[in-house]
Protein backbone atom coordinates (compact mmCIF):
# COMPACT_ATOMS: atom_id res chain seq x y z
CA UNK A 1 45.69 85.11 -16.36
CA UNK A 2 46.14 83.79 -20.12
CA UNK A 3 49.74 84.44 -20.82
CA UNK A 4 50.68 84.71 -24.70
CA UNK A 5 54.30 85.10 -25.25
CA UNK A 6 57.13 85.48 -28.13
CA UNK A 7 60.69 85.88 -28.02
CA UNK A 8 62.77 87.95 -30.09
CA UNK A 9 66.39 88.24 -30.28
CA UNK A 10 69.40 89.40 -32.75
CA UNK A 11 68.11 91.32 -36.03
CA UNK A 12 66.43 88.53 -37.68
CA UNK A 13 62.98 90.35 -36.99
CA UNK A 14 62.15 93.87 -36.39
CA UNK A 15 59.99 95.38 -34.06
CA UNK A 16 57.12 95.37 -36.56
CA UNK A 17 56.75 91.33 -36.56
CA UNK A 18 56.00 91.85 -32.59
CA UNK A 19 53.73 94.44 -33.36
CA UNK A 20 51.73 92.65 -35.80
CA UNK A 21 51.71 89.75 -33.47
CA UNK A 22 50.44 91.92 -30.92
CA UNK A 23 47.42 93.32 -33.10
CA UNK A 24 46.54 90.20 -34.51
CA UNK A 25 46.64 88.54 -30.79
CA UNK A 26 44.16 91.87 -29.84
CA UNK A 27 41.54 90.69 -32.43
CA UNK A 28 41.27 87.31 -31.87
CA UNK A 29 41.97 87.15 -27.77
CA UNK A 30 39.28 87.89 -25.19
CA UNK A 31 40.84 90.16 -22.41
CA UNK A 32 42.32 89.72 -19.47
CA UNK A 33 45.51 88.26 -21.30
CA UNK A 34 48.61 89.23 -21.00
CA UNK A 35 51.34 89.75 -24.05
CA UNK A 36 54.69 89.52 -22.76
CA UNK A 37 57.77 89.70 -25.53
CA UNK A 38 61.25 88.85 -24.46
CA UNK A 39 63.66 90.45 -26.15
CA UNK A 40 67.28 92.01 -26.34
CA UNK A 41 65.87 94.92 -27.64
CA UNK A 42 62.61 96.80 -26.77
CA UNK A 43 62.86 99.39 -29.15
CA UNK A 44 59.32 100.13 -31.24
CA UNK A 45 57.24 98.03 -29.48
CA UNK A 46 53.92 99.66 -29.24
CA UNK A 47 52.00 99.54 -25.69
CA UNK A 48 50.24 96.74 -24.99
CA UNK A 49 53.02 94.92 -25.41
CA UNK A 50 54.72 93.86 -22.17
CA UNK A 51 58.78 93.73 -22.27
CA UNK A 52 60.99 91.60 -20.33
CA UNK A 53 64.72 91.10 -21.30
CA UNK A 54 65.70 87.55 -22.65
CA UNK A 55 65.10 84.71 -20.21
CA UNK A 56 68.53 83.00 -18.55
CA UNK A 57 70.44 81.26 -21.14
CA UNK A 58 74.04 79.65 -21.73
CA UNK A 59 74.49 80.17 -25.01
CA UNK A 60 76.59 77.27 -26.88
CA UNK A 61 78.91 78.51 -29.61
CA UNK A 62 79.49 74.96 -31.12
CA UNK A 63 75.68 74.50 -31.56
CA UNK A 64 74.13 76.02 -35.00
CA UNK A 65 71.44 78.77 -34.13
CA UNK A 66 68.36 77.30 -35.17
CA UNK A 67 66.37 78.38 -32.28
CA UNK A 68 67.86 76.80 -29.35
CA UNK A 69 67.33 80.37 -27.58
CA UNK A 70 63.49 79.01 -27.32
CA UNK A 71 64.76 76.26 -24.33
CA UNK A 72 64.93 79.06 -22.39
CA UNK A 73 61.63 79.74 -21.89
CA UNK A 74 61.38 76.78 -19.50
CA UNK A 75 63.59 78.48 -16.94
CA UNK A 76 62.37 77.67 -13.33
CA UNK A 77 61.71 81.11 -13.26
CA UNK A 78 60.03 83.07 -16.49
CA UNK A 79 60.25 86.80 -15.39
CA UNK A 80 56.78 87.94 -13.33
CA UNK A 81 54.61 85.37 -15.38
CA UNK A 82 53.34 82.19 -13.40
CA UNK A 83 50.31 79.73 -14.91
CA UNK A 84 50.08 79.01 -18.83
CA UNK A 85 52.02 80.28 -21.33
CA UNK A 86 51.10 79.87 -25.57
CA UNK A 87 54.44 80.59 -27.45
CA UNK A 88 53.59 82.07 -30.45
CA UNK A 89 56.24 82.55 -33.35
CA UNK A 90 57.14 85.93 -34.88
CA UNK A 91 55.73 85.53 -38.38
CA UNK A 92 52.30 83.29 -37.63
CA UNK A 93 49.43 84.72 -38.92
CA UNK A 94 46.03 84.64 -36.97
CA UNK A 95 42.71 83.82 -38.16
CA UNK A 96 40.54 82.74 -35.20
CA UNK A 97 39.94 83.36 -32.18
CA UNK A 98 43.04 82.23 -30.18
CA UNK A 99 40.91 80.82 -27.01
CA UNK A 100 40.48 77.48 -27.55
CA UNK A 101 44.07 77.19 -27.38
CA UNK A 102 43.98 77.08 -23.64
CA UNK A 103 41.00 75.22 -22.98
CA UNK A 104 42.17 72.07 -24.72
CA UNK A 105 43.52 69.64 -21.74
CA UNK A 106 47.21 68.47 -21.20
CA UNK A 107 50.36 69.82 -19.50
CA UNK A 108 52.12 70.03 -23.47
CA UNK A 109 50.93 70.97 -26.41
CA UNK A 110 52.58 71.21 -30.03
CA UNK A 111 51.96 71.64 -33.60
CA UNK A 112 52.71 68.13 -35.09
CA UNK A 113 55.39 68.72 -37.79
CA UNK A 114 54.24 68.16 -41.20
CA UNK A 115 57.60 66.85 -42.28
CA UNK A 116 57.76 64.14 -39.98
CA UNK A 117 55.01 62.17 -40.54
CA UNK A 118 56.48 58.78 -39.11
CA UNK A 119 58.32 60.73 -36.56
CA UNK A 120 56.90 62.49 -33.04
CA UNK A 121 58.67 65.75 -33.59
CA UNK A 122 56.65 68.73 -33.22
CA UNK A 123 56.57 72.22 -35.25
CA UNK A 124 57.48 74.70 -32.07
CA UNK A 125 55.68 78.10 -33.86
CA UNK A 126 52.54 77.50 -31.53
CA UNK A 127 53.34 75.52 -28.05
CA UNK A 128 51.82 75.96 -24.50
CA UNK A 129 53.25 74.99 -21.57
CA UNK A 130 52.64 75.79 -17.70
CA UNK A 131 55.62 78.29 -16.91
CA UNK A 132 58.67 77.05 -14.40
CA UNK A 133 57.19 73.43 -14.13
CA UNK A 134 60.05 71.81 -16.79
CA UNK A 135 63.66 73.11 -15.87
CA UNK A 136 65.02 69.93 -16.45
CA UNK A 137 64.31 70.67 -20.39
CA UNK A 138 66.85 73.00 -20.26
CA UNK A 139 69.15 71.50 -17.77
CA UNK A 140 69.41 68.52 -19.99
CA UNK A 141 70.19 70.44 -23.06
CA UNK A 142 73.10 71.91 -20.90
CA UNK A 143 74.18 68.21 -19.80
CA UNK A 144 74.16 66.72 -23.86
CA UNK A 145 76.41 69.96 -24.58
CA UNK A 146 78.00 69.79 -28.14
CA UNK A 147 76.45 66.07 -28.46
CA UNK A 148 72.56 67.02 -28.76
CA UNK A 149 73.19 67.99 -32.54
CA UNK A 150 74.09 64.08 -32.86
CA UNK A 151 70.79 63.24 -32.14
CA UNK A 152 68.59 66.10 -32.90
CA UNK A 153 68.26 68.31 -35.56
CA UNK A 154 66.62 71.24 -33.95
CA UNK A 155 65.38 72.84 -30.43
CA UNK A 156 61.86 71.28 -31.43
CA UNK A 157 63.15 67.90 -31.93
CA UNK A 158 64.94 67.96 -28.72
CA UNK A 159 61.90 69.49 -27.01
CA UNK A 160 59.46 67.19 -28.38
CA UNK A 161 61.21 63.64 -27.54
CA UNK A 162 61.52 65.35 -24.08
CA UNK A 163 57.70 65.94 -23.48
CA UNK A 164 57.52 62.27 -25.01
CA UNK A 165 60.13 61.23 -22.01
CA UNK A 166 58.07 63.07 -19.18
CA UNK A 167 54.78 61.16 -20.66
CA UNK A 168 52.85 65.18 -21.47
CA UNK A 169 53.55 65.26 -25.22
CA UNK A 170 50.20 66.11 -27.20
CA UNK A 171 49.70 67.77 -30.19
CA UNK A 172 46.86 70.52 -31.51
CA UNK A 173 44.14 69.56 -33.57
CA UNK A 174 45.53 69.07 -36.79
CA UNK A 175 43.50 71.80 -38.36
CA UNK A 176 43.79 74.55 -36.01
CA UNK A 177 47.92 75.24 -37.58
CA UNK A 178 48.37 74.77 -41.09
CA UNK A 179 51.68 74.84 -43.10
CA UNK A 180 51.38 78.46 -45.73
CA UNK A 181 54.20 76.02 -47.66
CA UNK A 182 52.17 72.43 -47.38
CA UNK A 183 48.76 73.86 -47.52
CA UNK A 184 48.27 77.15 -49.35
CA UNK A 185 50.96 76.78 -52.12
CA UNK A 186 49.99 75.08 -55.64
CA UNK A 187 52.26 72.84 -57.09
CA UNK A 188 54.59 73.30 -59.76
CA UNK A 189 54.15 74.33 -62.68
CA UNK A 190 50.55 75.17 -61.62
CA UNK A 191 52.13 77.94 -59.22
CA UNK A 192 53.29 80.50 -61.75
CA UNK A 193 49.49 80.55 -62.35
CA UNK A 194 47.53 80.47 -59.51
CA UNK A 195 47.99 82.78 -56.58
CA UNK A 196 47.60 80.65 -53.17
CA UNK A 197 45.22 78.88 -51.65
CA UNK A 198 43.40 80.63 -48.60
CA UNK A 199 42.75 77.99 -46.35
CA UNK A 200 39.31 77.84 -44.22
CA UNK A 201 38.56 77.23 -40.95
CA UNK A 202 41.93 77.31 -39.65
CA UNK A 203 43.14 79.20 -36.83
CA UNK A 204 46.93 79.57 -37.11
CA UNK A 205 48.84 79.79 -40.46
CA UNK A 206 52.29 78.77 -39.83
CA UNK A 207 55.25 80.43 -41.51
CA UNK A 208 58.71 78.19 -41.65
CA UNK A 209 61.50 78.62 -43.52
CA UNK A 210 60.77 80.50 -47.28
CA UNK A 211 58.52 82.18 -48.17
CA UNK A 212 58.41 84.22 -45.09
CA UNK A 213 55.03 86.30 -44.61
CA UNK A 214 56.28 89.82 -46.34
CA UNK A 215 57.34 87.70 -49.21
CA UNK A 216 54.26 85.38 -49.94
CA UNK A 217 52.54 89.20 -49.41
CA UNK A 218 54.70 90.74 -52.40
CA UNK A 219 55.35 87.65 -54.14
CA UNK A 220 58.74 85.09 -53.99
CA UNK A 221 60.61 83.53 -56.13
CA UNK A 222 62.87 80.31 -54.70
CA UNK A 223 64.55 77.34 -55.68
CA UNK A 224 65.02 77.69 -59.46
CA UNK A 225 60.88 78.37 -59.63
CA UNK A 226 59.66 75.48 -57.71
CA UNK A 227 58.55 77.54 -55.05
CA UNK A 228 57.61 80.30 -57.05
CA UNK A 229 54.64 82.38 -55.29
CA UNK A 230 52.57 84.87 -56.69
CA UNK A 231 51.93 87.59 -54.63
CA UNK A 232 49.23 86.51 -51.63
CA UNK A 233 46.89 89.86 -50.87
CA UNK A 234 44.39 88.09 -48.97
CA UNK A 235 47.01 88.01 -45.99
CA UNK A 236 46.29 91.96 -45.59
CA UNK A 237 43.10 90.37 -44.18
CA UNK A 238 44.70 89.47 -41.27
CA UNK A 239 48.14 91.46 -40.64
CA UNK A 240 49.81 94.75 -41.59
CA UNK A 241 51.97 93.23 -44.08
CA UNK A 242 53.58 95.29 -46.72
């Protein structure tokens, strides 16, 4: 069984980014699969969408939020799931069939950042893993305690120099998950102009940081204009955005 899974906690997304997840996972994912959300609250998720409440985790209240909840995927135990696992963020958007994903060989796999070019850190909005096989991920992060922010700046830094330690860290073809903000988005002053490019040929198109999805949809305006974005219908292609 093909297990593809997302986590959702607190009120930073609503029940409609799992939803849309879902869908867009239905089109592009040959059944049997299973779609398993962990979450803190189950409320409007539509069937088809299997709920489990949030995996184990001791929460840190000296360590900024930026995701760390993700570590606890690699529990010993993951709820009823055993084999592979793809982690999928909350606001990707699919364009291809999501298959290949688990045919590609290693024990790790990871989005290389596109921020960290000279660096091994990986982007953690699309990573498969085989579920219980890396508890010491998270029992490290427990042993570092308030020191881990020292030397990483995020969950996916942490969780990519500790793949690199255990030898399994490999990365996805570069052009199956594109950046929406390094790939699609013009440059200044050419932005205000042009609405974004639609990239080809691409499987996953990765959301992080601003714009988020529903913004690029309706249009965004950051960062005095630099990252100005007018608004990007083609994404109705591919989600229920609004």
């Amino acid at each position: 069984m093909r297990n593809i899974i997302c986590i959702k906690w607190g009120n930073k997304f609503g029940a409609s980014y799992v939803n849309r997840l879902y869908k867009m996972v239905d089109k592009h994912m040959p059944k049997p699969y299973r779609f398993v959300c962990f979450t803190d609250d189950g409320t409007g998720l539509m069937d088809g969408v299997e709920v489990r409440d949030l995996p184990e985790f001791v929460e840190n209240k000296n360590i900024p939020d930026r995701g760390w909840r993700k570590l606890s995927l690699f529990n010993e135990k993951l709820a009823d799931l055993e084999g592979t696992a793809l982690f999928l963020d909350l606001d990707v958007v699919i364009k291809e069939d999501l298959t290949p994903f688990f045919e590609v060989e290693g024990d790790f796999l990871i989005v290389k950042d596109w921020d960290f070019q000279n660096d091994i850190i990986g982007n953690s909005s699309v990573f498969r893993f085989e579920i219980g096989k890396h508890p010491d991920v998270l029992e490290n992060f427990y042993k570092l305690g308030n020191s881990i922010c020292d030397t990483y700046r995020n969950e996916q830094a942490y969780l990519s120099y500790e793949m690199q330690k255990k030898g399994i860290l490999k990365y996805w073809d570069k052009s199956w998950c594109v950046s929406f903000k390094r790939h699609c988005l013009w440059p200044f002053p050419i932005n205000f102009f042009r609405v974004p490019k639609e990239p080809k040929d691409v499987k996953i198109l990765v959301f992080h940081g601003r714009p988020t999805p529903e913004q690029a949809y309706k249009g965004y305006c950051g960062k005095g204009g630099f990252r100005y974005v007018k608004p990007t219908k083609w994404l109705q292609k591919y989600g229920d955005f609004q």
